[in-house]
PDB file of N, CA and C in Angstrom:
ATOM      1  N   UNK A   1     -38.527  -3.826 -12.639  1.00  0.00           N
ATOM      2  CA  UNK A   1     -38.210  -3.839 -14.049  1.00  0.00           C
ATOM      3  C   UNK A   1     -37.705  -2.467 -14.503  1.00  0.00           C
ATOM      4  N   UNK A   2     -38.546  -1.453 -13.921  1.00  0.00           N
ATOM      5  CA  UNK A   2     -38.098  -0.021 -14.336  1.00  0.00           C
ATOM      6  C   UNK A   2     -36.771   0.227 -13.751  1.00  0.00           C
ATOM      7  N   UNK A   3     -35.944   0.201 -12.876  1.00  0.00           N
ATOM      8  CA  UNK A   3     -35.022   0.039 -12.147  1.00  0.00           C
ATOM      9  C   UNK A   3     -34.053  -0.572 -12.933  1.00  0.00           C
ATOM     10  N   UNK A   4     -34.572  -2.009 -13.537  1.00  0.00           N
ATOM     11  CA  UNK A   4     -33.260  -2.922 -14.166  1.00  0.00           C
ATOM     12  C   UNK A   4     -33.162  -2.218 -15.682  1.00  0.00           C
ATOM     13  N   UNK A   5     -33.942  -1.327 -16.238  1.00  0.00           N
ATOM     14  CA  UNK A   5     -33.731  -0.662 -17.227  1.00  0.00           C
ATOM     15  C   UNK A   5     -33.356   0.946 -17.414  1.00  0.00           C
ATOM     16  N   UNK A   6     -33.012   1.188 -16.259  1.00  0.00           N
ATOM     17  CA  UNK A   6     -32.578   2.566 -15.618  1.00  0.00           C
ATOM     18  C   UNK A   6     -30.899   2.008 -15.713  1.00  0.00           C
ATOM     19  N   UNK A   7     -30.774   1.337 -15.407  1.00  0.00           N
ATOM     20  CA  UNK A   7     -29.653   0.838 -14.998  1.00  0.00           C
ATOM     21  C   UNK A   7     -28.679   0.433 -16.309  1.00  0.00           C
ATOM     22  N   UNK A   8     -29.371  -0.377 -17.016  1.00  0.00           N
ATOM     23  CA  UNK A   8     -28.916  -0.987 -18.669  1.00  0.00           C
ATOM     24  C   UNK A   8     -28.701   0.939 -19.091  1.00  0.00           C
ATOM     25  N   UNK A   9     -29.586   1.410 -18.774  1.00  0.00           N
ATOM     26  CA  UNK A   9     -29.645   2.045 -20.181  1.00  0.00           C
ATOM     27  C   UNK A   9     -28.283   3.382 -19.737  1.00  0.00           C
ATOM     28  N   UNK A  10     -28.205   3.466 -18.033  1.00  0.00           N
ATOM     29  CA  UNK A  10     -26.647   4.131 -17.945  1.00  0.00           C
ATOM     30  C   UNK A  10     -25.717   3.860 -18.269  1.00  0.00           C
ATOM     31  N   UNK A  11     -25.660   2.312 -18.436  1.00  0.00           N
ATOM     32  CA  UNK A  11     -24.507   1.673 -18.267  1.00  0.00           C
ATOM     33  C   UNK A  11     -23.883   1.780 -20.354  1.00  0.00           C
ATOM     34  N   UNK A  12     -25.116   1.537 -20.789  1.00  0.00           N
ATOM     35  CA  UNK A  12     -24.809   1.765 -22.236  1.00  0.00           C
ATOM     36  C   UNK A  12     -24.911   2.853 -22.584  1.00  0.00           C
ATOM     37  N   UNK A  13     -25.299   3.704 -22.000  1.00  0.00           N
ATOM     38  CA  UNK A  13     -25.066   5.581 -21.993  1.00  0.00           C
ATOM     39  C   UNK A  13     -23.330   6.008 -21.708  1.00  0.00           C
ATOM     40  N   UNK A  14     -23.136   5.497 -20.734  1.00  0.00           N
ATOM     41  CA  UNK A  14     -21.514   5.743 -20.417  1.00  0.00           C
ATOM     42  C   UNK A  14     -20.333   5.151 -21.384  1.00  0.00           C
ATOM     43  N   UNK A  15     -21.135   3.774 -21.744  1.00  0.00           N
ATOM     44  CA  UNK A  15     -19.930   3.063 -23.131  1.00  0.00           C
ATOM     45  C   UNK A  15     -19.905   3.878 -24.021  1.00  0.00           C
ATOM     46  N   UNK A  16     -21.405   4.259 -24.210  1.00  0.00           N
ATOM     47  CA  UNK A  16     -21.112   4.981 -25.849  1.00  0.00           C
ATOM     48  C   UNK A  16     -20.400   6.297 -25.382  1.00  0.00           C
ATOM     49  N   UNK A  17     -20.425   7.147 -24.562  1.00  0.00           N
ATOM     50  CA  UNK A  17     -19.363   8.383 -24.373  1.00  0.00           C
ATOM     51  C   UNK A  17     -18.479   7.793 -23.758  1.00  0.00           C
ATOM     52  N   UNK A  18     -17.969   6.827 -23.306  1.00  0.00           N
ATOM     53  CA  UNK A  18     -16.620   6.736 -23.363  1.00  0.00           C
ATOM     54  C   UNK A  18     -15.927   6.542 -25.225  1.00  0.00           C
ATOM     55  N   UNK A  19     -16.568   5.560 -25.726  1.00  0.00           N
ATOM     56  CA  UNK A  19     -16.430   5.131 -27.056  1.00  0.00           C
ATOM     57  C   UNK A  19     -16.177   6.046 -27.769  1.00  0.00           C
ATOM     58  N   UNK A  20     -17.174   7.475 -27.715  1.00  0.00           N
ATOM     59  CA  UNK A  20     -16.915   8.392 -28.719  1.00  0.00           C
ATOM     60  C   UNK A  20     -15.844   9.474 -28.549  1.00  0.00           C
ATOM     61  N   UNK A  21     -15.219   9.327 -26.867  1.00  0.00           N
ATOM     62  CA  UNK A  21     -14.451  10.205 -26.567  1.00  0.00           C
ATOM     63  C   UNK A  21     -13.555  10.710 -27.278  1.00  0.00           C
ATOM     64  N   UNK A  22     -13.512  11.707 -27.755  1.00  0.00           N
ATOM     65  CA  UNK A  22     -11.631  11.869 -29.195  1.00  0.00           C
ATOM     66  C   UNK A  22     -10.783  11.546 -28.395  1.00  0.00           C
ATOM     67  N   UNK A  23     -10.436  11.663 -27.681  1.00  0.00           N
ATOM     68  CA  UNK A  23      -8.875  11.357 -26.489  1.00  0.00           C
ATOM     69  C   UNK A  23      -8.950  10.591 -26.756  1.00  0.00           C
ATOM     70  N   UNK A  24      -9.713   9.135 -26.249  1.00  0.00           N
ATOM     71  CA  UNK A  24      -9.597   7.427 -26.029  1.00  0.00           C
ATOM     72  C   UNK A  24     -10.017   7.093 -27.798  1.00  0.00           C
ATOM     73  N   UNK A  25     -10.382   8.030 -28.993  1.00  0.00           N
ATOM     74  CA  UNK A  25     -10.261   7.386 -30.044  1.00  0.00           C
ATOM     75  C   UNK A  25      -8.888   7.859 -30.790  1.00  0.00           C
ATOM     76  N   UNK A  26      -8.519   8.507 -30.450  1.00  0.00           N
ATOM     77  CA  UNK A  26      -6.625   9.410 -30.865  1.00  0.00           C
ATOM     78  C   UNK A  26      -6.139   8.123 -29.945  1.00  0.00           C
ATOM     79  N   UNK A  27      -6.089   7.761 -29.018  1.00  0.00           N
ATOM     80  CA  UNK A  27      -5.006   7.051 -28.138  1.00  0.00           C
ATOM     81  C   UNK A  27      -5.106   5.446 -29.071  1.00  0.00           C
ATOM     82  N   UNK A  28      -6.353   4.712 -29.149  1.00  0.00           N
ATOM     83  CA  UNK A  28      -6.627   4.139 -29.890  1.00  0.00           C
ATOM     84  C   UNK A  28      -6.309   3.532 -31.249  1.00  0.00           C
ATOM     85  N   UNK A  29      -6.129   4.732 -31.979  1.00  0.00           N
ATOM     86  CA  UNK A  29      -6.004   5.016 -33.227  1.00  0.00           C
ATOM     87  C   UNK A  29      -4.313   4.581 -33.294  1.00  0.00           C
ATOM     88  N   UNK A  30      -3.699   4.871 -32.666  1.00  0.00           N
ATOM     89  CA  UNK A  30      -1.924   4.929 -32.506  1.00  0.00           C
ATOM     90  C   UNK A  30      -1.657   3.147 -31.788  1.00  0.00           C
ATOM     91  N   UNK A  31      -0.416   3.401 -32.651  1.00  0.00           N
ATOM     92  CA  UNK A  31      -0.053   1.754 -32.263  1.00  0.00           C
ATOM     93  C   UNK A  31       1.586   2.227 -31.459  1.00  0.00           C
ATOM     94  N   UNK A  32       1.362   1.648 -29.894  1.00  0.00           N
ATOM     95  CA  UNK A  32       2.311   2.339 -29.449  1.00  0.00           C
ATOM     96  C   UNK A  32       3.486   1.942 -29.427  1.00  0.00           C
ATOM     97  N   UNK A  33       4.239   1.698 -28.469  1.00  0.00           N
ATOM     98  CA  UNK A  33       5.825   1.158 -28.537  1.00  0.00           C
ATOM     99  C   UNK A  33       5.769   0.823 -27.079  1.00  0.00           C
ATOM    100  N   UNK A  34       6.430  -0.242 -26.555  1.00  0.00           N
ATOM    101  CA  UNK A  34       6.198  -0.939 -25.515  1.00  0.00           C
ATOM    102  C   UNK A  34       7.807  -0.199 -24.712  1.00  0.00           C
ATOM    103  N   UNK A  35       8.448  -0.053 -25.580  1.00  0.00           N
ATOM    104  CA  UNK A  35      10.046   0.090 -25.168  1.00  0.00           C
ATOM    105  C   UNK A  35       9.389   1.922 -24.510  1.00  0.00           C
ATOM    106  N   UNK A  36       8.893   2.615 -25.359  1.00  0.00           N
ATOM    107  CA  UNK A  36       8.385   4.035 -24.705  1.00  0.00           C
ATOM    108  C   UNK A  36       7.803   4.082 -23.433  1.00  0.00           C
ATOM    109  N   UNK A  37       6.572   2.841 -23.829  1.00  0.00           N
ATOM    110  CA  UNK A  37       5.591   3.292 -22.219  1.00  0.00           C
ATOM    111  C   UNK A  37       6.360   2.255 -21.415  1.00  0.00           C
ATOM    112  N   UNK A  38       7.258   1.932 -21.182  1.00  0.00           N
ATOM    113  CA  UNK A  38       7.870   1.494 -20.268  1.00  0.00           C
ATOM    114  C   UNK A  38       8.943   2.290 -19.587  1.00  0.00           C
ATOM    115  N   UNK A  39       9.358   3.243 -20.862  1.00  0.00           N
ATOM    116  CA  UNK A  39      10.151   4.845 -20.439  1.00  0.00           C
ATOM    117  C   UNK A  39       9.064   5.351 -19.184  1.00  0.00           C
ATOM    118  N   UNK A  40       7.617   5.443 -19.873  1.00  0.00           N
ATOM    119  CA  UNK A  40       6.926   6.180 -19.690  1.00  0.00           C
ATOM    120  C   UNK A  40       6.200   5.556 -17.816  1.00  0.00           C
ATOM    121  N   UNK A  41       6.253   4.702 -18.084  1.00  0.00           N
ATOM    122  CA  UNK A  41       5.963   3.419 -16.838  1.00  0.00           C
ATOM    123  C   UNK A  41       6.779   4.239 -15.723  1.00  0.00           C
ATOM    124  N   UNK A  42       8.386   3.798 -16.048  1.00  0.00           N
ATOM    125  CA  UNK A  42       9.099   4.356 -14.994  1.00  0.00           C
ATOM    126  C   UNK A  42       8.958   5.302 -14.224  1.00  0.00           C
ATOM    127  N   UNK A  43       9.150   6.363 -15.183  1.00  0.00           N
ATOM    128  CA  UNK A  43       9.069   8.146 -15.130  1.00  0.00           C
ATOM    129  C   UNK A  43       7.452   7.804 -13.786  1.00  0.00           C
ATOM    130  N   UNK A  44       6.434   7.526 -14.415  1.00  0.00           N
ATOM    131  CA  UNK A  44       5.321   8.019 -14.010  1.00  0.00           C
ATOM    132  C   UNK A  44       4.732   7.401 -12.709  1.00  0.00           C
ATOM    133  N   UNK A  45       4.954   5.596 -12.724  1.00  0.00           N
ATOM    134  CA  UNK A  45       4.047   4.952 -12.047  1.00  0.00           C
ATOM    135  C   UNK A  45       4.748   3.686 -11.504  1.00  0.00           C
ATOM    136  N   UNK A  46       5.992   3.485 -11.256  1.00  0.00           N
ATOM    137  CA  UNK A  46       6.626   3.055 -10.642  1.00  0.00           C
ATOM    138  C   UNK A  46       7.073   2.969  -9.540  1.00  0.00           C
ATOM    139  N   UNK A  47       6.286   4.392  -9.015  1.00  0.00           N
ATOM    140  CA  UNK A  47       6.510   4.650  -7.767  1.00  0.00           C
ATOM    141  C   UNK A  47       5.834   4.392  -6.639  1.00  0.00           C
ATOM    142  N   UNK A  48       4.694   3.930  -7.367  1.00  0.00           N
ATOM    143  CA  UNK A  48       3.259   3.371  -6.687  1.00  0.00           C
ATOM    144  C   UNK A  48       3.495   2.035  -7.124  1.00  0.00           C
ATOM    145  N   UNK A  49       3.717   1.438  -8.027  1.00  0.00           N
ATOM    146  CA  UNK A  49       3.393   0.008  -8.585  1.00  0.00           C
ATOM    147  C   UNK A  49       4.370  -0.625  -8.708  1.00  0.00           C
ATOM    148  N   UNK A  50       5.933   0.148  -8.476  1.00  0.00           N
ATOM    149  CA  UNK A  50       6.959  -1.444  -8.325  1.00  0.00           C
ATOM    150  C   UNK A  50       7.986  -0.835  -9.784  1.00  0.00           C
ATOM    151  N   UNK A  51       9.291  -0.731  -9.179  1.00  0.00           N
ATOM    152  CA  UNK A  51       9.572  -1.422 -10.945  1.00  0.00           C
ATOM    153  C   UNK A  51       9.633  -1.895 -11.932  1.00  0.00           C
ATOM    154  N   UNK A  52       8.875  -3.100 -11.544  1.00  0.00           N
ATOM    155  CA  UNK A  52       8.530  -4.557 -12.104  1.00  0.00           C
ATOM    156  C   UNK A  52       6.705  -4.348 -12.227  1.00  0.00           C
ATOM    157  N   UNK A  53       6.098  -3.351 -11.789  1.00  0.00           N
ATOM    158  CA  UNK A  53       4.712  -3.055 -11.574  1.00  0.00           C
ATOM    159  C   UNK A  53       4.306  -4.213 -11.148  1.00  0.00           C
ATOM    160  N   UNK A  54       5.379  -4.849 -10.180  1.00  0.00           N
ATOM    161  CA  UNK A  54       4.866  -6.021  -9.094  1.00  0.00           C
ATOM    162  C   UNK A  54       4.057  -5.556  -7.716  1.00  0.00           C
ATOM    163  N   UNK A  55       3.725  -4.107  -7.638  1.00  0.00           N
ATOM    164  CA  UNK A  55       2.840  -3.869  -7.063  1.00  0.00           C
ATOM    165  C   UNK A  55       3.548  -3.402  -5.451  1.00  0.00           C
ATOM    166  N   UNK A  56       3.483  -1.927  -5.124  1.00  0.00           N
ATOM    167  CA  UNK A  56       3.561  -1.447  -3.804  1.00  0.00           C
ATOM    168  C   UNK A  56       2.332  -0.710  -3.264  1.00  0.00           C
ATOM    169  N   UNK A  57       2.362   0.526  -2.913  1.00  0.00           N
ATOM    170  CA  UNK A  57       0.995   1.253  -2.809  1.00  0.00           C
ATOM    171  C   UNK A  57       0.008   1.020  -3.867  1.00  0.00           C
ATOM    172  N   UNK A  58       0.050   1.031  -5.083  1.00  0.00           N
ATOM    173  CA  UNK A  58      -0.627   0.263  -5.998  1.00  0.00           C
ATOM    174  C   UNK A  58      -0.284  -0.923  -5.880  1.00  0.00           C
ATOM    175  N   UNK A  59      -1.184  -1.381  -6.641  1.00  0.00           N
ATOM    176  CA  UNK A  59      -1.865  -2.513  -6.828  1.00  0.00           C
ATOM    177  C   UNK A  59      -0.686  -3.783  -7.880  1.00  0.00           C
ATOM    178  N   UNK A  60      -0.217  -4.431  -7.839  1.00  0.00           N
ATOM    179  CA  UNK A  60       0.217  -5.217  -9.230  1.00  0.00           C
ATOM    180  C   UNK A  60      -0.411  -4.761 -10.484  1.00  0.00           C
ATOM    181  N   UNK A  61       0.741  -4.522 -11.755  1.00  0.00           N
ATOM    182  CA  UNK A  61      -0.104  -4.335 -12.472  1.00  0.00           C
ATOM    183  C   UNK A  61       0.217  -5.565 -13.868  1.00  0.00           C
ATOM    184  N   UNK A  62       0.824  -6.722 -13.169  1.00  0.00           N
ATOM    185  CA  UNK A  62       0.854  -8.055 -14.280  1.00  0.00           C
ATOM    186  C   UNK A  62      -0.344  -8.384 -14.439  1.00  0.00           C
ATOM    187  N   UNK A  63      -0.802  -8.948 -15.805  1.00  0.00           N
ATOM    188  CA  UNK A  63      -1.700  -9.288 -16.284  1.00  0.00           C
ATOM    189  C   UNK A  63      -2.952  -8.134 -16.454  1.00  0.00           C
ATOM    190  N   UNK A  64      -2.679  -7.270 -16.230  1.00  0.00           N
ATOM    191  CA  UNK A  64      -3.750  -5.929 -16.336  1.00  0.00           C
ATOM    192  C   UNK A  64      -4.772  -6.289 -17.070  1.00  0.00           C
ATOM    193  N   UNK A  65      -3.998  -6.251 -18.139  1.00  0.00           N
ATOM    194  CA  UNK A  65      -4.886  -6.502 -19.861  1.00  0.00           C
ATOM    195  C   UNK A  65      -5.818  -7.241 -19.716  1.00  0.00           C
ATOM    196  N   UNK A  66      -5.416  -8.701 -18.836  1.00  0.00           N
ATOM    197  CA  UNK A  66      -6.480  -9.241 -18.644  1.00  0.00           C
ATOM    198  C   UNK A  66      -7.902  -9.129 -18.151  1.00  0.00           C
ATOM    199  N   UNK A  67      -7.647  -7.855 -17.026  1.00  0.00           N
ATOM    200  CA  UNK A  67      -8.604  -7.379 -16.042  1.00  0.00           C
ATOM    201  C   UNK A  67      -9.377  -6.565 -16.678  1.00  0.00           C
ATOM    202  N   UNK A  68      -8.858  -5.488 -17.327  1.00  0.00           N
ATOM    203  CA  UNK A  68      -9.424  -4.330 -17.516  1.00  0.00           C
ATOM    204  C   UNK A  68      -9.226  -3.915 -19.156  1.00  0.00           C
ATOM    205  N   UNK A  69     -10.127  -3.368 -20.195  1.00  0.00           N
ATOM    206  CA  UNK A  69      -9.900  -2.967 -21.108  1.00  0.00           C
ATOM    207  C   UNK A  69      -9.137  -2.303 -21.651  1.00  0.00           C
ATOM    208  N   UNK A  70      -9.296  -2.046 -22.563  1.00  0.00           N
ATOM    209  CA  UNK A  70      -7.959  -0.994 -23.596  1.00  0.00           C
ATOM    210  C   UNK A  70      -8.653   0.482 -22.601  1.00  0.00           C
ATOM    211  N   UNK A  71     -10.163   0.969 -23.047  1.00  0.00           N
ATOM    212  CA  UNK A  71     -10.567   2.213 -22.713  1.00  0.00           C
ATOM    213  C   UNK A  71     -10.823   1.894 -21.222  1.00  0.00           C
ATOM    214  N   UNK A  72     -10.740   0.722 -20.412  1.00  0.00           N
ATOM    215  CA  UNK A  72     -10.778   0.980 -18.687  1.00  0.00           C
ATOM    216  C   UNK A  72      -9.495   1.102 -18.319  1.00  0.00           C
ATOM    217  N   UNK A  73      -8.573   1.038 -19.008  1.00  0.00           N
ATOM    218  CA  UNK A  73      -7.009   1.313 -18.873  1.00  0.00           C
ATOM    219  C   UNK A  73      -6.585   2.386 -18.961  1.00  0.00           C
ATOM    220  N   UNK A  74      -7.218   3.055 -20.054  1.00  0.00           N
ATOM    221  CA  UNK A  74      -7.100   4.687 -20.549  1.00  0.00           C
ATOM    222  C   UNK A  74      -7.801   5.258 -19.152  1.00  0.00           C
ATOM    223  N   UNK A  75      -8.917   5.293 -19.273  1.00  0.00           N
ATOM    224  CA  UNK A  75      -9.845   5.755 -18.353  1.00  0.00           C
ATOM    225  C   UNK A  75      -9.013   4.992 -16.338  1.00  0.00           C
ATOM    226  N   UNK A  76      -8.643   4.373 -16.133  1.00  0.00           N
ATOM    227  CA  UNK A  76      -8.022   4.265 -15.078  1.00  0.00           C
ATOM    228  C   UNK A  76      -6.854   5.347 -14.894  1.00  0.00           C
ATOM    229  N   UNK A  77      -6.264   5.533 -16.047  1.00  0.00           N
ATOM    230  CA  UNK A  77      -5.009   6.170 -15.533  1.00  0.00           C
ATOM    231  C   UNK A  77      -5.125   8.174 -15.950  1.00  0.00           C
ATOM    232  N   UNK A  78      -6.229   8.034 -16.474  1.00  0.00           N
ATOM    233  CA  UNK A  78      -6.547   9.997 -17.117  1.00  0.00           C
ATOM    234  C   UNK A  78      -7.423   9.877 -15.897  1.00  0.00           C
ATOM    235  N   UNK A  79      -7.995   9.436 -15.257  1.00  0.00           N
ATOM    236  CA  UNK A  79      -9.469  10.179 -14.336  1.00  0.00           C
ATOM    237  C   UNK A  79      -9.250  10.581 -13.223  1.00  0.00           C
ATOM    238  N   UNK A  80      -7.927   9.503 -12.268  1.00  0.00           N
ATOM    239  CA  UNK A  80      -7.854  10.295 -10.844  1.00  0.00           C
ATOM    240  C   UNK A  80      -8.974   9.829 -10.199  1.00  0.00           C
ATOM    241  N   UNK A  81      -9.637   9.021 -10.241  1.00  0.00           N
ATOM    242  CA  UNK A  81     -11.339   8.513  -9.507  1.00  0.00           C
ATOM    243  C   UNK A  81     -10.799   7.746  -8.237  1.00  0.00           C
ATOM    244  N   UNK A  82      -9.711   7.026  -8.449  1.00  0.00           N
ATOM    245  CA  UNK A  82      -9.449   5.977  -7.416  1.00  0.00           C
ATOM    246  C   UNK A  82      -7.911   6.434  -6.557  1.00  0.00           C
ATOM    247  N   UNK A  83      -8.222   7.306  -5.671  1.00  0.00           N
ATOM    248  CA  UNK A  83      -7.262   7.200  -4.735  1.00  0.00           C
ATOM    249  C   UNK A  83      -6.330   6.108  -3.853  1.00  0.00           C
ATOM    250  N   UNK A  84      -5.012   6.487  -4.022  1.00  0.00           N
ATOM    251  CA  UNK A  84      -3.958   7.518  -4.117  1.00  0.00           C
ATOM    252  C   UNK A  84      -3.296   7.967  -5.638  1.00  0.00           C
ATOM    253  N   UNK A  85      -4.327   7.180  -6.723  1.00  0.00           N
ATOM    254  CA  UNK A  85      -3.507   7.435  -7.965  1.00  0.00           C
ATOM    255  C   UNK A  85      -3.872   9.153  -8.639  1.00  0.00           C
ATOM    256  N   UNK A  86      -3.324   9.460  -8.607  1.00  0.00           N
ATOM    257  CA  UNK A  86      -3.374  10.822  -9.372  1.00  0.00           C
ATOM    258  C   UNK A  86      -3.921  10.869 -10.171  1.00  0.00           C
ATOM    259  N   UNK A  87      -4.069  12.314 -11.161  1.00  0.00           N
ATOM    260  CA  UNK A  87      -4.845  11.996 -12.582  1.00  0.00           C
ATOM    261  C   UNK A  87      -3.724  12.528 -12.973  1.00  0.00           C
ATOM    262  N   UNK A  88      -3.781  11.708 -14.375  1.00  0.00           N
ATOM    263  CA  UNK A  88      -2.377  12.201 -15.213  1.00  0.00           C
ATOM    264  C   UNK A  88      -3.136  12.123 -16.843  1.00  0.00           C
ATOM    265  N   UNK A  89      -2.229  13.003 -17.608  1.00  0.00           N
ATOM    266  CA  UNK A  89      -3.127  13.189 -18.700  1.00  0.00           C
ATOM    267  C   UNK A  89      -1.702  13.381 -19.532  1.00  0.00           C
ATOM    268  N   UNK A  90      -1.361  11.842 -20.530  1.00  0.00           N
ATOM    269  CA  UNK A  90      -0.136  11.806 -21.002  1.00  0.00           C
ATOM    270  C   UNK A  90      -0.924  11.779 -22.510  1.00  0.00           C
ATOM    271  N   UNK A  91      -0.257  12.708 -23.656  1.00  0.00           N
ATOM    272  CA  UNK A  91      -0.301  12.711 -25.159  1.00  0.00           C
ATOM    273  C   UNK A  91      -1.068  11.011 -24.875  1.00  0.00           C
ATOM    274  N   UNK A  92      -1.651  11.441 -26.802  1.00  0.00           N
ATOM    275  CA  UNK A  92      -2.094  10.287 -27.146  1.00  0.00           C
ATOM    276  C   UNK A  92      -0.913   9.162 -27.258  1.00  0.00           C
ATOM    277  N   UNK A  93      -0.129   9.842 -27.679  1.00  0.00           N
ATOM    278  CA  UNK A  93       0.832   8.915 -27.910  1.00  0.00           C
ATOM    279  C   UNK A  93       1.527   8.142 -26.864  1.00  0.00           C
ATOM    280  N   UNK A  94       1.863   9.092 -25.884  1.00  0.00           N
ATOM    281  CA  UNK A  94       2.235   8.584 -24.539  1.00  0.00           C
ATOM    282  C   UNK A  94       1.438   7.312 -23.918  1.00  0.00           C
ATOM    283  N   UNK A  95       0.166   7.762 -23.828  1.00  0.00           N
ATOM    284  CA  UNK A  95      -0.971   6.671 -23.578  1.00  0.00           C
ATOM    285  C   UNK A  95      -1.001   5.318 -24.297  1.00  0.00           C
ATOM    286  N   UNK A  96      -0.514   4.936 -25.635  1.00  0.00           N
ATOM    287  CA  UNK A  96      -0.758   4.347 -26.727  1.00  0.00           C
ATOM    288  C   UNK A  96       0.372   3.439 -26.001  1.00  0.00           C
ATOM    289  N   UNK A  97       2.026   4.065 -26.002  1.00  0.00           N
ATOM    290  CA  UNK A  97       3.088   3.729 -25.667  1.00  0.00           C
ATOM    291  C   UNK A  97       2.832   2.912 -23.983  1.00  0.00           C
ATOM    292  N   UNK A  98       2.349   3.944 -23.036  1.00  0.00           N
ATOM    293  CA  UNK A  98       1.762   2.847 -21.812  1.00  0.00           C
ATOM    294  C   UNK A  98       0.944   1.879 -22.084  1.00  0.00           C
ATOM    295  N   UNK A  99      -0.224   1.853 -23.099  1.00  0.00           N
ATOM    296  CA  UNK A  99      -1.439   0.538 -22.613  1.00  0.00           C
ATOM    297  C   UNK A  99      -0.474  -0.384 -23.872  1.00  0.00           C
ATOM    298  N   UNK A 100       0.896  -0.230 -24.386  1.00  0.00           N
ATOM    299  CA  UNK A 100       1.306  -1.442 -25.166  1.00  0.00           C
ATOM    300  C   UNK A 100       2.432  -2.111 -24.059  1.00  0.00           C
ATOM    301  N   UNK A 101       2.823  -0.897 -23.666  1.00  0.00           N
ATOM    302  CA  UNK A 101       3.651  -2.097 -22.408  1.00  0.00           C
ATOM    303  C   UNK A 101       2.922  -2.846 -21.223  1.00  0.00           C
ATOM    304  N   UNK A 102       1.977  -1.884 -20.642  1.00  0.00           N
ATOM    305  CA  UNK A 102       0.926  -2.230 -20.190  1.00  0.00           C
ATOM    306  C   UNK A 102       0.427  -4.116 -20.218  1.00  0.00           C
ATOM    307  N   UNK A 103       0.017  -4.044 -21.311  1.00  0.00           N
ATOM    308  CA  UNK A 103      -0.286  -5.195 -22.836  1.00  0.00           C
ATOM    309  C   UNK A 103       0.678  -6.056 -22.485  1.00  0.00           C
ATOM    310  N   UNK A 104       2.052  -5.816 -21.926  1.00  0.00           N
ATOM    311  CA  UNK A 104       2.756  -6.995 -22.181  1.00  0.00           C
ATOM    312  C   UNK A 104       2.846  -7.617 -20.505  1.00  0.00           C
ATOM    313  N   UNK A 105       2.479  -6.814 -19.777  1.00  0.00           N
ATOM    314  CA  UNK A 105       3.155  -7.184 -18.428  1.00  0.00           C
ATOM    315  C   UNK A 105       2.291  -8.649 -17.948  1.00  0.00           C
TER     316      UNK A 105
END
């Protein structure tokens, strides 16, 4: 029992600092442009994920949205945790502009 509440209580320890993060509430806050982070797509992550982010060394990234949240989206692409993807740390706005094209794929 102590264990299964060690566990709850990280897991809702980490939401709430992700939640309160200013970065992921600035990125948030902005309503992006799909036509940008698809500028921004190219430039950055196309090179791993496809033109079409139909997926090469990365992973596919159609239907994302579905998989993963607004802030596990943010947090996937600023952290660098999961190798070979880099950490990249694009303006709020930039970010806003990726998780809306993101959003559409």
């Amino acid at each position: 029992m102590a264990v299964v509440l060690a566990v709850a209580l990280s897991v809702l320890t980490i939401y709430q600092l992700r939640h309160s993060d200013p970065y992921i509430q600035s990125v948030l806050s902005i309503s992006g442009d799909s036509v940008q982070g698809q500028v921004i797509f190219q430039q950055n992550c196309a090179v791993c994920h496809g033109l079409n982010a139909d997926g090469r060394v990365g992973p596919s990234l159609h239907h994302v949205a579905s998989r993963k949240s607004r802030i596990g989206l943010i947090h996937q692409v600023v952290s660098g945790e999961t190798p070979p993807m880099p950490q990249f740390q694009p303006t709020p706005q930039e970010m806003a502009d990726l998780l809306k094209y993101l959003e559409r794929l």
